[in-house]
C-alpha atoms as a PDB file:
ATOM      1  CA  UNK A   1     103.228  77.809  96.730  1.00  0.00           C
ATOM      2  CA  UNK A   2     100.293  80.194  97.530  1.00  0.00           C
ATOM      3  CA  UNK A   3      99.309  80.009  93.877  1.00  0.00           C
ATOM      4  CA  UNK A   4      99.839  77.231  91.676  1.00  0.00           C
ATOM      5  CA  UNK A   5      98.508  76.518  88.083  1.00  0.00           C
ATOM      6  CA  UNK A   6      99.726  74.235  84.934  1.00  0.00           C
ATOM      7  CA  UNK A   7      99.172  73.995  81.751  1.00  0.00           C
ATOM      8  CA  UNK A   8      96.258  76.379  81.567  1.00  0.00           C
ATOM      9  CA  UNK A   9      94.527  76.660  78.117  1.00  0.00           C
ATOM     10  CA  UNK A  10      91.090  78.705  77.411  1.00  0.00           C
ATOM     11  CA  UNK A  11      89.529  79.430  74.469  1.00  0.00           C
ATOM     12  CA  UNK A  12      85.980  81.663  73.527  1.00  0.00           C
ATOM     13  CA  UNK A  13      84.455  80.295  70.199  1.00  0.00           C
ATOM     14  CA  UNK A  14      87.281  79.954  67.720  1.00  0.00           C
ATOM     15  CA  UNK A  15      89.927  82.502  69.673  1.00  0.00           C
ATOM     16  CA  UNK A  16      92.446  80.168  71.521  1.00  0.00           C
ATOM     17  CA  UNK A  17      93.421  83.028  74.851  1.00  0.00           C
ATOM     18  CA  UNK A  18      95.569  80.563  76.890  1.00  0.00           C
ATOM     19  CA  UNK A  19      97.870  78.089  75.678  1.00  0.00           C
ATOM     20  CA  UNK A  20      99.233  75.885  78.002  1.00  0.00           C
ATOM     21  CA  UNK A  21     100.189  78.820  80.231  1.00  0.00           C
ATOM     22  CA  UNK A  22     101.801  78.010  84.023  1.00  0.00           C
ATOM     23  CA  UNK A  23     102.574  80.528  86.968  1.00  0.00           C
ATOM     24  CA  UNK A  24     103.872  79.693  90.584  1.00  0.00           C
ATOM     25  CA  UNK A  25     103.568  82.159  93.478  1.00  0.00           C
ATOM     26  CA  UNK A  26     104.865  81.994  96.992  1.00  0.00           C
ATOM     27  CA  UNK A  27     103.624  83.681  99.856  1.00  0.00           C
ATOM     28  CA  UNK A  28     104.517  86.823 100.696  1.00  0.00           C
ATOM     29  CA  UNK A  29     105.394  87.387  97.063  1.00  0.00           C
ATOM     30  CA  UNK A  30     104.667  90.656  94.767  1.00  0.00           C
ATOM     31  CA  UNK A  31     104.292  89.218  91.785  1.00  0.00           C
ATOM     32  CA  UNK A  32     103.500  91.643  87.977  1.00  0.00           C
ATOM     33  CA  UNK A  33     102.184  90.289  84.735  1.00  0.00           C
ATOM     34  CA  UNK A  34     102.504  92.873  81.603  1.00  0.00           C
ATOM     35  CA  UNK A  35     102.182  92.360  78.328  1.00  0.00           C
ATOM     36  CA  UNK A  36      99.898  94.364  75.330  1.00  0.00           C
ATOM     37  CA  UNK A  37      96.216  94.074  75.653  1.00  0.00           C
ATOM     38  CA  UNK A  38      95.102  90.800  74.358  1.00  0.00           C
ATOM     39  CA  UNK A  39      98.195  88.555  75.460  1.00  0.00           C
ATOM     40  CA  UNK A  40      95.663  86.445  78.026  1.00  0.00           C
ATOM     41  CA  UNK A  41      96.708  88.848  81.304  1.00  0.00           C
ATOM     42  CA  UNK A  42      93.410  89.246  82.638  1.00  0.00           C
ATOM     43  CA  UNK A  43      92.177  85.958  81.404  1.00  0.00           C
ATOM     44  CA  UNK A  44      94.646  84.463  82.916  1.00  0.00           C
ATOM     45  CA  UNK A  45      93.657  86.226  86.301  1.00  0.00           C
ATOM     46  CA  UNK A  46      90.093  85.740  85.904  1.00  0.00           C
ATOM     47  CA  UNK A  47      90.898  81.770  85.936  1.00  0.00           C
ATOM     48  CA  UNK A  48      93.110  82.207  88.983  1.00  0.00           C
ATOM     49  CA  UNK A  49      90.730  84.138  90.553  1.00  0.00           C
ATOM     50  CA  UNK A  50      88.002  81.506  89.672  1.00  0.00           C
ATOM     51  CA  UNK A  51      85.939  83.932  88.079  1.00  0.00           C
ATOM     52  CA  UNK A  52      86.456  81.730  85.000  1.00  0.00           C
ATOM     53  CA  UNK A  53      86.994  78.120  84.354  1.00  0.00           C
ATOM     54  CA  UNK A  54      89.704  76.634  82.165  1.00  0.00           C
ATOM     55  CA  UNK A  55      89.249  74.617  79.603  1.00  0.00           C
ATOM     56  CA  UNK A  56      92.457  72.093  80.459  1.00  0.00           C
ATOM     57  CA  UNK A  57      95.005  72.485  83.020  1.00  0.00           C
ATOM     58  CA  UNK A  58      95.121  72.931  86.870  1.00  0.00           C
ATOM     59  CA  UNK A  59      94.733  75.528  89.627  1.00  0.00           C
ATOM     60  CA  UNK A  60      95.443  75.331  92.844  1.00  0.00           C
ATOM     61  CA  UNK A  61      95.049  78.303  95.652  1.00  0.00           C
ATOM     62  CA  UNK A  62      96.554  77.433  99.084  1.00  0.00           C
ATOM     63  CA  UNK A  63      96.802  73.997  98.625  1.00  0.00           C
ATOM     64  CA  UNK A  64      93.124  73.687  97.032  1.00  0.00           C
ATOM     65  CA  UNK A  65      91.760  72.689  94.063  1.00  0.00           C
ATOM     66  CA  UNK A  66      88.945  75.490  93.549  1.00  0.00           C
ATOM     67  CA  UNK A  67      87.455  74.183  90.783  1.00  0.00           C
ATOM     68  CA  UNK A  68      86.422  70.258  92.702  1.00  0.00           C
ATOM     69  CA  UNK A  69      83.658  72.615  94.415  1.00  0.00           C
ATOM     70  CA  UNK A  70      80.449  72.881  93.886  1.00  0.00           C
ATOM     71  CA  UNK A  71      78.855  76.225  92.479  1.00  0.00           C
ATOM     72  CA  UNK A  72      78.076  77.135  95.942  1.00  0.00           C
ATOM     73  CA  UNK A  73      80.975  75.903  97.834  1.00  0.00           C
ATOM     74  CA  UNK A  74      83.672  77.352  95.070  1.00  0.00           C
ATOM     75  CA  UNK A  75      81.795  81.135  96.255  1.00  0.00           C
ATOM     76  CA  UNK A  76      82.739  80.969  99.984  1.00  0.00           C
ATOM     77  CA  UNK A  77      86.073  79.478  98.918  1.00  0.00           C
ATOM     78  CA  UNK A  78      86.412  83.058  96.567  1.00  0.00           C
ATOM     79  CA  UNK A  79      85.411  85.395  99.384  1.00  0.00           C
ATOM     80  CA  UNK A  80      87.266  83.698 102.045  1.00  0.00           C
ATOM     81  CA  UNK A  81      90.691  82.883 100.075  1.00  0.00           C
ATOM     82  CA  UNK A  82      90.953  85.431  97.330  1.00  0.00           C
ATOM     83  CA  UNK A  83      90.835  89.195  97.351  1.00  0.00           C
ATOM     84  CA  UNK A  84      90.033  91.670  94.265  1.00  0.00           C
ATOM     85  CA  UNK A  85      91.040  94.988  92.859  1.00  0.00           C
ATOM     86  CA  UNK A  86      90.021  96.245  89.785  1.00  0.00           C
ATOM     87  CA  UNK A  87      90.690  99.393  88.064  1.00  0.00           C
ATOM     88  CA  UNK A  88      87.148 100.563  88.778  1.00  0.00           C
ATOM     89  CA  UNK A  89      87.140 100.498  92.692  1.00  0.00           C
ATOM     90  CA  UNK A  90      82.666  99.266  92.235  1.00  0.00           C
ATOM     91  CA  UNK A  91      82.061 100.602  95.317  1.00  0.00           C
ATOM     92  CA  UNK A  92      78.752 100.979  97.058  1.00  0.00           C
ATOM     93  CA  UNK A  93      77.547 104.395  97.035  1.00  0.00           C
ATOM     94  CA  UNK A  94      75.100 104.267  99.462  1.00  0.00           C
ATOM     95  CA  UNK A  95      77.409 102.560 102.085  1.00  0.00           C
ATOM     96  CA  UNK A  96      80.483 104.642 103.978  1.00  0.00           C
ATOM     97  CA  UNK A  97      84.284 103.513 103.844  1.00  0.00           C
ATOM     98  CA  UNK A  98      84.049 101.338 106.296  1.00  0.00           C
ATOM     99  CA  UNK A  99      80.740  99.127 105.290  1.00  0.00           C
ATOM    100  CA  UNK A 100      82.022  99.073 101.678  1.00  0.00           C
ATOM    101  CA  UNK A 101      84.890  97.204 103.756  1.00  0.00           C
ATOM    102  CA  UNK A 102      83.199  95.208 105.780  1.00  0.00           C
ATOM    103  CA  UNK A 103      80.693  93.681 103.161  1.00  0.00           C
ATOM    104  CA  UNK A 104      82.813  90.201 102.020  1.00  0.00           C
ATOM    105  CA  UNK A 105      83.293  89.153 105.975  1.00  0.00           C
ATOM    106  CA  UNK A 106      79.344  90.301 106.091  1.00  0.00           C
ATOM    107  CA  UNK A 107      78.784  87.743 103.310  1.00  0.00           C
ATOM    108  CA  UNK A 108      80.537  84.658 105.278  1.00  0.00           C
ATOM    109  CA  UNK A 109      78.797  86.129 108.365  1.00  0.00           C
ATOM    110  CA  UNK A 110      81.554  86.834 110.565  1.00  0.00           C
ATOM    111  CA  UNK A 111      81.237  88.496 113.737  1.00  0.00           C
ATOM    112  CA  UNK A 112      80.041  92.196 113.218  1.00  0.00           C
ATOM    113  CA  UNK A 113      82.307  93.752 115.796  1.00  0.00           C
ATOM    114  CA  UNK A 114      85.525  92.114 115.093  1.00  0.00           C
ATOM    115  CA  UNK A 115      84.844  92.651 111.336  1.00  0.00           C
ATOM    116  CA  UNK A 116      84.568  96.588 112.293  1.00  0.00           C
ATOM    117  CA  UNK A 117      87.365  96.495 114.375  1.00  0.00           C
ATOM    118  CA  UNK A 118      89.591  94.740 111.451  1.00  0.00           C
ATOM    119  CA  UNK A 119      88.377  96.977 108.944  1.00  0.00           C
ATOM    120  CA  UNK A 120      89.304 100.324 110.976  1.00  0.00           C
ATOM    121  CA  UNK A 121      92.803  98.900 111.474  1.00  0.00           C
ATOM    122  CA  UNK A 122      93.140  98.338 107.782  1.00  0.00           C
ATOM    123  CA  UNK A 123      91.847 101.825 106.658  1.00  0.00           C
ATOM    124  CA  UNK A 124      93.722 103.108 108.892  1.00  0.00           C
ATOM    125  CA  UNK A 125      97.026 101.610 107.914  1.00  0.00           C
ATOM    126  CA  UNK A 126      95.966 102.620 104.538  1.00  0.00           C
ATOM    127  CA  UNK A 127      95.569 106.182 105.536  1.00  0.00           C
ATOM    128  CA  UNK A 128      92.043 106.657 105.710  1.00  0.00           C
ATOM    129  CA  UNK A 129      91.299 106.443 109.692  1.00  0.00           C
ATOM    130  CA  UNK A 130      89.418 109.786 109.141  1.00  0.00           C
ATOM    131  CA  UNK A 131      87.785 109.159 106.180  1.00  0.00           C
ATOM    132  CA  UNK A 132      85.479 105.968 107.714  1.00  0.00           C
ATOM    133  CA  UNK A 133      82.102 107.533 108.011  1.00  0.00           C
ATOM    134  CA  UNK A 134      82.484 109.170 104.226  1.00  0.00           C
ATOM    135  CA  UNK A 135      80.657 107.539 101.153  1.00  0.00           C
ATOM    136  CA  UNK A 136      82.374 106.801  97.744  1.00  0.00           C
ATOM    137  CA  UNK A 137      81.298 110.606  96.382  1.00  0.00           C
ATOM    138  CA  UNK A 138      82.881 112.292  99.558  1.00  0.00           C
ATOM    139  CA  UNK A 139      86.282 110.435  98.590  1.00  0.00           C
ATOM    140  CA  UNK A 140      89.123 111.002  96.002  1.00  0.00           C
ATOM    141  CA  UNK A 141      90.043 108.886  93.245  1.00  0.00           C
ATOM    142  CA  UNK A 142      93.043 107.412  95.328  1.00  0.00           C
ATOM    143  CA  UNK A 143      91.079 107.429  98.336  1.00  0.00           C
ATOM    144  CA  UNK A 144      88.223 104.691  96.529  1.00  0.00           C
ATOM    145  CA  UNK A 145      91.065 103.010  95.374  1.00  0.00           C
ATOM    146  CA  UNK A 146      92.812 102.457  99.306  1.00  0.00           C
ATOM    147  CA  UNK A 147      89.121 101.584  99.869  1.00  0.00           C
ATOM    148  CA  UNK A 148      88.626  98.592  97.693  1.00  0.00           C
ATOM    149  CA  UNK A 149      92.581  97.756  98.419  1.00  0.00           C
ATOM    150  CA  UNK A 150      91.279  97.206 102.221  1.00  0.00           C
ATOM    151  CA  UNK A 151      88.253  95.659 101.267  1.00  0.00           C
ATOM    152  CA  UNK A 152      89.857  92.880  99.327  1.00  0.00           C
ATOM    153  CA  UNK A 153      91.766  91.997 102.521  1.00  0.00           C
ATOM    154  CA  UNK A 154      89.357  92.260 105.429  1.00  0.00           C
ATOM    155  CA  UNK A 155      88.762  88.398 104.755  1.00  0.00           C
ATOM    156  CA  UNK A 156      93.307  87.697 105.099  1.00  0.00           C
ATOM    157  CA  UNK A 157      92.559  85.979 101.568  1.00  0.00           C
ATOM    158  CA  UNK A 158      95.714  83.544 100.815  1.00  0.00           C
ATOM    159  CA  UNK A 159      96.241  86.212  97.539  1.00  0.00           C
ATOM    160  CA  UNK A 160      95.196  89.098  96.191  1.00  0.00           C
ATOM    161  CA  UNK A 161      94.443  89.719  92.227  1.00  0.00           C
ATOM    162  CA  UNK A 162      94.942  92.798  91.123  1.00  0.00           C
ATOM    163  CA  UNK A 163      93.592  93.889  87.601  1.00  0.00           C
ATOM    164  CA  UNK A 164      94.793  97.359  86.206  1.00  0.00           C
ATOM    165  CA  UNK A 165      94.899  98.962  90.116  1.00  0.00           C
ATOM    166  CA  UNK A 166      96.508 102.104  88.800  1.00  0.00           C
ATOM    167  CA  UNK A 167      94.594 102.415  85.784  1.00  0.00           C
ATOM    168  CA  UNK A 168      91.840 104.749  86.945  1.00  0.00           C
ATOM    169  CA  UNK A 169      94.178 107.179  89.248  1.00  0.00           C
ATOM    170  CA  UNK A 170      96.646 110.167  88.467  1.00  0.00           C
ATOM    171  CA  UNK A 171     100.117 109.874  88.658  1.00  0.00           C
ATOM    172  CA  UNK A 172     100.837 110.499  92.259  1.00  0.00           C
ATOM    173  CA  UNK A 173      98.688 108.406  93.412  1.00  0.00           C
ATOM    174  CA  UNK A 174     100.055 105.397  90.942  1.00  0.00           C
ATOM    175  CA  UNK A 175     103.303 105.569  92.613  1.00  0.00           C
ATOM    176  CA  UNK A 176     101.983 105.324  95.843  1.00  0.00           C
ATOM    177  CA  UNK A 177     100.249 101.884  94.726  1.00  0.00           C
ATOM    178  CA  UNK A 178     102.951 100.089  95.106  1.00  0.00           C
ATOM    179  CA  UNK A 179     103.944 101.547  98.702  1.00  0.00           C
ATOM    180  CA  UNK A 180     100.936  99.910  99.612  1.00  0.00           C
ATOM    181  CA  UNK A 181     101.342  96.979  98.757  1.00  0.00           C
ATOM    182  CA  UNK A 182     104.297  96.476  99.824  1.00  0.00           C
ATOM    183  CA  UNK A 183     103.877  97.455 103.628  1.00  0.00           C
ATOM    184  CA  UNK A 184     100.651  94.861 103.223  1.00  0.00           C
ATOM    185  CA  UNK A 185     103.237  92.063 102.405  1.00  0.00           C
ATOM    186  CA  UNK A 186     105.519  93.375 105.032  1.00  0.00           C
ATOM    187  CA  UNK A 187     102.944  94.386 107.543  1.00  0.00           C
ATOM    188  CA  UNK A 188     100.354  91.145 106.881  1.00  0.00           C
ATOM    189  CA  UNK A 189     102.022  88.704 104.541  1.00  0.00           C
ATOM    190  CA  UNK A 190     100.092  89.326 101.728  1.00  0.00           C
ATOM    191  CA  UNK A 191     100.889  88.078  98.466  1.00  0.00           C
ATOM    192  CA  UNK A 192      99.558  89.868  95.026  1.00  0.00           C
ATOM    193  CA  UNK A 193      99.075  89.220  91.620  1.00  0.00           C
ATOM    194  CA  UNK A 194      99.077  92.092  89.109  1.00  0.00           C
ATOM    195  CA  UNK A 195      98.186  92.706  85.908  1.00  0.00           C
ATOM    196  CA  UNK A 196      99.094  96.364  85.264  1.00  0.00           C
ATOM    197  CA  UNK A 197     100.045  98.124  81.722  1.00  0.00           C
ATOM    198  CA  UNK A 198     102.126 100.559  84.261  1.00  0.00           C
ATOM    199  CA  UNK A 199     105.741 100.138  84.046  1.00  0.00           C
ATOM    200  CA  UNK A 200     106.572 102.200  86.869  1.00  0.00           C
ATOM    201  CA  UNK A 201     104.546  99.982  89.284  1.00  0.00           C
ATOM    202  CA  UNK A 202     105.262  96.041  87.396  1.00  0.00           C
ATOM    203  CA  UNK A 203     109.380  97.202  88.248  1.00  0.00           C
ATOM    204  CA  UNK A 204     108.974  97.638  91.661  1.00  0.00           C
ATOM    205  CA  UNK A 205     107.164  94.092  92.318  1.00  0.00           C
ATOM    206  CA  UNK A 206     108.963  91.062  93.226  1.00  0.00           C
ATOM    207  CA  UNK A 207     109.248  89.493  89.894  1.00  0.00           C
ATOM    208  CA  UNK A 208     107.640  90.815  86.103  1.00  0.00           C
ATOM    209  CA  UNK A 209     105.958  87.652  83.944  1.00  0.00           C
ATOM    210  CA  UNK A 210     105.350  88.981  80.690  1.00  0.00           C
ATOM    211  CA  UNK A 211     102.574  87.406  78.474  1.00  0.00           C
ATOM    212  CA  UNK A 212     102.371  87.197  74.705  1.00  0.00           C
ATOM    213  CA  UNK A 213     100.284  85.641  72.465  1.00  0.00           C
ATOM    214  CA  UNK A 214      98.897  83.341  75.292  1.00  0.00           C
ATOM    215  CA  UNK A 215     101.847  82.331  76.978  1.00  0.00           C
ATOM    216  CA  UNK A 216     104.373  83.982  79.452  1.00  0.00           C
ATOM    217  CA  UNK A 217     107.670  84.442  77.347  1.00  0.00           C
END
């Protein structure tokens, strides 16, 4: 399993968020979590993503235990092995496409030329192999969005977590979501997590975990 974690509990001050929650994801796999807004979703994510610490229970990503790091150690392990989406794409605006892209393989300080080169072939299976040069303001919602999609793979992370991806774009461009990720899986053997409120997208994915009251039911 790509993504493996057990009995995952987190609470803030007196609200218990997790209890005892558990999720297993191959590679390769497209993988939804609904449920109504404060069931633990993006909690839950936050913990896999190790953007968040649990207070019992286990995670591992690729084999790894993330949270044996150190402070410093557990960062390169984020930007190498997992990728993010949000609903809000929190793109640079000064930079164009393609150095909003490259930035987390700038960070590990991979080669500059091979980064470029992988991050034009990405854009540009995304669509956007004429849109490189243009900054966040010259690009559509759904254009942003295939932007941060590509960023949060120019490192090949071992998963993908996205929170809400369709939650900032019109209707059209919603149901193209899942297009894309499914030619990454296809194309690159990605594997995604998902929380999403969007029906439309969570029944086209692989398998739908719901979440209430803390646990998936």
């Amino acid at each position: 399993m790509i993504v493996q974690a057990n009995n995952i509990h987190k609470s803030y001050d007196n609200l218990h968020v997790l209890k005892g929650v558990g999720i297993s994801v191959a590679q390769k796999e497209i993988v939804s979590i609904v449920g109504a807004s404060g069931a633990g979703k993006s909690t839950l994510l936050h913990i896999v993503g190790t953007l968040d610490q649990p207070d019992q229970g286990s995670v591992s990503i690729n084999g790894q235990d993330p949270f044996g790091l150190s402070k410093k150690q557990l960062a390169g392990f984020r930007n190498e092995q997992i990728g993010f989406i949000f609903q809000f794409h929190h793109l640079l605006p000064e930079f164009s496409a393609l150095e909003n892209v490259c930035l987390p393989a700038f960070i590990k300080k991979a080669d500059k030329a091979a980064t470029e080169k992988h991050a034009e072939y990405l854009l540009d299976i995304l669509g956007l192999q004429d849109r490189l040069s243009h900054r966040p303001s010259e690009l559509s919602g759904g254009e942003q969005q295939r932007v941060a999609v590509a960023r949060a793979l120019i490192n090949s992370p071992a998963v993908v977590l996205a929170d809400e991806p369709s939650g900032n774009l019109d209707s059209d461009n919603s149901a193209n979501l899942y297009g894309i990720f499914s030619r990454l899986r296809d194309e690159l053997g990605q594997t995604f997590i998902i929380v999403t409120h969007d029906e439309e997208l969570a029944n086209h994915t692989d398998r739908v975990l719901t979440m209430s009251d803390g646990l998936i039911v």
